[in-house]
C-alpha atoms as a PDB file:
ATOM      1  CA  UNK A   1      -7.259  33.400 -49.502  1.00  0.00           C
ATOM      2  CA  UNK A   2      -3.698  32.515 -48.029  1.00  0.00           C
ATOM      3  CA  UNK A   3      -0.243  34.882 -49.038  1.00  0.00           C
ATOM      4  CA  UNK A   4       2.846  34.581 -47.908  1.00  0.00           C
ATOM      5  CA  UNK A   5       4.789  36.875 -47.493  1.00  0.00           C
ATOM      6  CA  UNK A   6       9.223  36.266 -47.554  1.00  0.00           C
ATOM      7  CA  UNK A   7      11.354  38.105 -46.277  1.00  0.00           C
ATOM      8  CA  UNK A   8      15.293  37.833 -46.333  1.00  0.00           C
ATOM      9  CA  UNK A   9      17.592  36.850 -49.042  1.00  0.00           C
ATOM     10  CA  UNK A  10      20.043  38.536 -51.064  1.00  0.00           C
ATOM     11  CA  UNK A  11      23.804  38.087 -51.472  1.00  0.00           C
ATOM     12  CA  UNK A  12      26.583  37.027 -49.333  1.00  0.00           C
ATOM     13  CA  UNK A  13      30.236  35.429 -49.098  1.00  0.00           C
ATOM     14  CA  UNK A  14      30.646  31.637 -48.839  1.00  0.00           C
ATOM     15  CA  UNK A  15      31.085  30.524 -45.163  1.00  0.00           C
ATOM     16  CA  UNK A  16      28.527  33.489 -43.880  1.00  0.00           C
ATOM     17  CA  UNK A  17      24.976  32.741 -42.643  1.00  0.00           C
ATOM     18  CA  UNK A  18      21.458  34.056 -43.648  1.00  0.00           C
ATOM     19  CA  UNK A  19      18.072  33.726 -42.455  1.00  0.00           C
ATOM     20  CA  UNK A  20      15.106  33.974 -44.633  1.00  0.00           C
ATOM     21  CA  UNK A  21      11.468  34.379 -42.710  1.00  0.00           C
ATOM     22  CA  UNK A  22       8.059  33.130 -44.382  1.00  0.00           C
ATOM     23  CA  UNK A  23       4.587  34.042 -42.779  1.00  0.00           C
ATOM     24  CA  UNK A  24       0.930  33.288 -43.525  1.00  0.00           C
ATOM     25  CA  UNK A  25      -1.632  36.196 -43.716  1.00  0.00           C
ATOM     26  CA  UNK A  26      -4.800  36.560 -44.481  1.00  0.00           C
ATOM     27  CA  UNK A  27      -6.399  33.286 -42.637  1.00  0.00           C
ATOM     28  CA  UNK A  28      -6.387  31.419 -39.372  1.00  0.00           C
ATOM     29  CA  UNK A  29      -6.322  28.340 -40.729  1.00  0.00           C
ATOM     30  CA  UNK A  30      -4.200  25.161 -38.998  1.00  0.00           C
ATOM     31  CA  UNK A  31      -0.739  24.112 -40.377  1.00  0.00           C
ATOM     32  CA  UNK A  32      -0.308  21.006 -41.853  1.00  0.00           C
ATOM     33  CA  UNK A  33       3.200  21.344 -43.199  1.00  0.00           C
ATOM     34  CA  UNK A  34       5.210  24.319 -44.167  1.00  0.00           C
ATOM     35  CA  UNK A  35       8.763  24.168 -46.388  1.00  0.00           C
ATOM     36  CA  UNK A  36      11.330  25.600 -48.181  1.00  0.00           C
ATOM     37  CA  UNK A  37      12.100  24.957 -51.782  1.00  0.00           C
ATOM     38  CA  UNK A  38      14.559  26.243 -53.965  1.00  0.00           C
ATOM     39  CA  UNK A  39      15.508  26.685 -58.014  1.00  0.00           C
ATOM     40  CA  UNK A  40      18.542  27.634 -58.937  1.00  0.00           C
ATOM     41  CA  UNK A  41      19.739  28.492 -62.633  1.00  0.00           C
ATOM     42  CA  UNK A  42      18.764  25.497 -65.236  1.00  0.00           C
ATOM     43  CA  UNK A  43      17.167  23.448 -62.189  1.00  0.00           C
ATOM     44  CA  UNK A  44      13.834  22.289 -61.147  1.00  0.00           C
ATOM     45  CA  UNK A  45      12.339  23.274 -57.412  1.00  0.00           C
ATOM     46  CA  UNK A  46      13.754  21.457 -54.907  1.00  0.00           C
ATOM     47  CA  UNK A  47      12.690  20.847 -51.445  1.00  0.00           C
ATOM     48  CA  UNK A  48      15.377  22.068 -49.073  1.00  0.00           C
ATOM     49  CA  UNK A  49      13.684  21.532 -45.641  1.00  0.00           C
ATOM     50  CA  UNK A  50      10.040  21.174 -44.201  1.00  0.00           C
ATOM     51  CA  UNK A  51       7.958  21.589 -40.406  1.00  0.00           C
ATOM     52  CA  UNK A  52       4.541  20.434 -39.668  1.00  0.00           C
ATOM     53  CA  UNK A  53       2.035  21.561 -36.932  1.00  0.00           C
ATOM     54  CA  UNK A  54       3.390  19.134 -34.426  1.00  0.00           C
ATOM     55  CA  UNK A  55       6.884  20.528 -35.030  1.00  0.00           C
ATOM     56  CA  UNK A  56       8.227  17.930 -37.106  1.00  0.00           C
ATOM     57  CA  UNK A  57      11.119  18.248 -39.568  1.00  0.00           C
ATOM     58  CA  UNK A  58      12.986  17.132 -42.244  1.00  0.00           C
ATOM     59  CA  UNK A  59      15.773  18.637 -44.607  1.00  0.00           C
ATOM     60  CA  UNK A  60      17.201  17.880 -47.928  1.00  0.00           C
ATOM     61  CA  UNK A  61      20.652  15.823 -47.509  1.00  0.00           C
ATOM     62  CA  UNK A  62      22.350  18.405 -49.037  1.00  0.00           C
ATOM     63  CA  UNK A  63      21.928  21.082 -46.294  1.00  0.00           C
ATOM     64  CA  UNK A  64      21.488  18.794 -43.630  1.00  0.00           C
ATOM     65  CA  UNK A  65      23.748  19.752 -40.702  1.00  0.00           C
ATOM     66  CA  UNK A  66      24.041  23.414 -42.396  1.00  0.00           C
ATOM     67  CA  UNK A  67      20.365  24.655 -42.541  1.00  0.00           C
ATOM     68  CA  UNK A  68      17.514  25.075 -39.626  1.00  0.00           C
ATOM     69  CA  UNK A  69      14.116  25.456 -40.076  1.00  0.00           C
ATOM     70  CA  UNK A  70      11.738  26.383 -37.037  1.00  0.00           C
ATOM     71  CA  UNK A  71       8.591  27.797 -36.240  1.00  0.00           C
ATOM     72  CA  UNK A  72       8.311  32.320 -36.460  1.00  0.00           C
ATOM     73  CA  UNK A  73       6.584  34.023 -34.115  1.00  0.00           C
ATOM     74  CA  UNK A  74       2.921  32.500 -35.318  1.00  0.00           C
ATOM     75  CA  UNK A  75       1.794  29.195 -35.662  1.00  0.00           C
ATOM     76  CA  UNK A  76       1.963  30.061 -39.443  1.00  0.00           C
ATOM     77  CA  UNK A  77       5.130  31.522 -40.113  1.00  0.00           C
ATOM     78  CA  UNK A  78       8.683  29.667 -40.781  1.00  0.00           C
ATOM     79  CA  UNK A  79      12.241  30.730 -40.237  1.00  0.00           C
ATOM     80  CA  UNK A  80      15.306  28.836 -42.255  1.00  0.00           C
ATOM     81  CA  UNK A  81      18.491  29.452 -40.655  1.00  0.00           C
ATOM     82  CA  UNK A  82      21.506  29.291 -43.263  1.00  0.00           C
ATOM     83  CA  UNK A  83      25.035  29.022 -42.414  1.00  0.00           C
ATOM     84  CA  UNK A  84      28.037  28.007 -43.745  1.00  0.00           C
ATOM     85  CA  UNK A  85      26.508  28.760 -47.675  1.00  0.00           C
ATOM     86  CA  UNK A  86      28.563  27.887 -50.322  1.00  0.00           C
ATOM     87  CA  UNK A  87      27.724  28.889 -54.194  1.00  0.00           C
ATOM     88  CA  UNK A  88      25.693  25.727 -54.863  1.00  0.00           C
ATOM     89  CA  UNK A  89      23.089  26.878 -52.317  1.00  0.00           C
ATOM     90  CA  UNK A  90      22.453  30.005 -54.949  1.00  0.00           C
ATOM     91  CA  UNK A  91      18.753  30.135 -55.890  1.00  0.00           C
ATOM     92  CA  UNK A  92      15.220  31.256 -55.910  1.00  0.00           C
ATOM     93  CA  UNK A  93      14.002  30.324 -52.112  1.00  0.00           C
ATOM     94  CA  UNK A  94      10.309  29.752 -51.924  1.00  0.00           C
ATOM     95  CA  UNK A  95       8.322  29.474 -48.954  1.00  0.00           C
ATOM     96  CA  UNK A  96       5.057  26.771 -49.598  1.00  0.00           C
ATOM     97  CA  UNK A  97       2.306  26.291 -46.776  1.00  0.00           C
ATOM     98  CA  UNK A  98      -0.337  23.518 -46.950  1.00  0.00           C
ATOM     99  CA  UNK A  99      -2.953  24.571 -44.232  1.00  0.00           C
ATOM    100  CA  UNK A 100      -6.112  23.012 -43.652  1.00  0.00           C
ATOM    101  CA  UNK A 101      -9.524  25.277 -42.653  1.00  0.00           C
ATOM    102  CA  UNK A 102     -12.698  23.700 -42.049  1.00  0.00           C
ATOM    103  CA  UNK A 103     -11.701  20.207 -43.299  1.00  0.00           C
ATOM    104  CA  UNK A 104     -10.366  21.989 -46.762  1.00  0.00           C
ATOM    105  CA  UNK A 105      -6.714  22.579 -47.406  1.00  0.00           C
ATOM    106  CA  UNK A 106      -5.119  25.611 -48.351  1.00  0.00           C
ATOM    107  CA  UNK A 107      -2.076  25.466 -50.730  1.00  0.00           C
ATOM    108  CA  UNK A 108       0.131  28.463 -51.006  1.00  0.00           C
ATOM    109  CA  UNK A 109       3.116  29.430 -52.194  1.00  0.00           C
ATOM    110  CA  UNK A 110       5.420  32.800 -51.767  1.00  0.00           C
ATOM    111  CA  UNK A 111       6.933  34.926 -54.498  1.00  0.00           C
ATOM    112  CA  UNK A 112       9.997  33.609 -54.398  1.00  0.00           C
ATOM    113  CA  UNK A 113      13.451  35.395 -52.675  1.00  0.00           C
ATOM    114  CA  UNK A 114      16.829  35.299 -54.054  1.00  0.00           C
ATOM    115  CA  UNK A 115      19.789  34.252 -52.371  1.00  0.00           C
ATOM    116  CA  UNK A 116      23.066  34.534 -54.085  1.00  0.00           C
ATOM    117  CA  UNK A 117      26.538  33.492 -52.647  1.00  0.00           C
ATOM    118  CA  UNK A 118      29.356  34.631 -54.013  1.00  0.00           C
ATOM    119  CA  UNK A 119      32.928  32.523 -54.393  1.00  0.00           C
END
């Protein structure tokens, strides 16, 4: 069984930075992809940004240029660099791994971490 476990969040001023961190436990299975979605208030998940095994990403156009997403300190755990946030980045951030282990894949998703920035 895969967890994640988040870390990071909480609330800051527009124009400041955060980082939220994201890491797999519990198996030594391969990456496939790993992302970060978001929900704010009223809205459906959203994927803000995503990194596969061979170190590939993409982002959402709405944070391009603002967020970076990059590989922690194991082959299954994610970093995503915020900066200049302004109040329409407010949301739940979840962190989502699809692994594979012995030709199955493993779908997980974190609890969820709030980041709130204030006007």
């Amino acid at each position: 069984q895969v967890q994640l476990v988040e870390s990071g969040g909480g609330a800051v001023q527009v124009g400041e930075s955060m980082r939220l961190s994201c890491a797999a436990s519990g198996s030594s299975a391969s990456v496939n992809v790993m992302c970060w979605y978001r929900q704010g208030p009223g809205e459906q998940r959203e994927l803000v940004a995503s990194i596969t095994g061979a170190g590939d990403v993409k982002y959402a156009h709405f944070v391009e240029g603002r967020f970076t997403i990059s590989r922690g300190d194991s082959e299954r755990a994610v970093n995503l660099e915020m900066t200049s946030l302004k109040p329409g980045d407010t949301a739940v951030y979840y962190c989502y791994a699809d692994l594979q282990f012995s030709g199955a894949s493993l779908v997980a998703w974190g609890q969820g971490t709030q980041v709130t920035v204030a006007s």
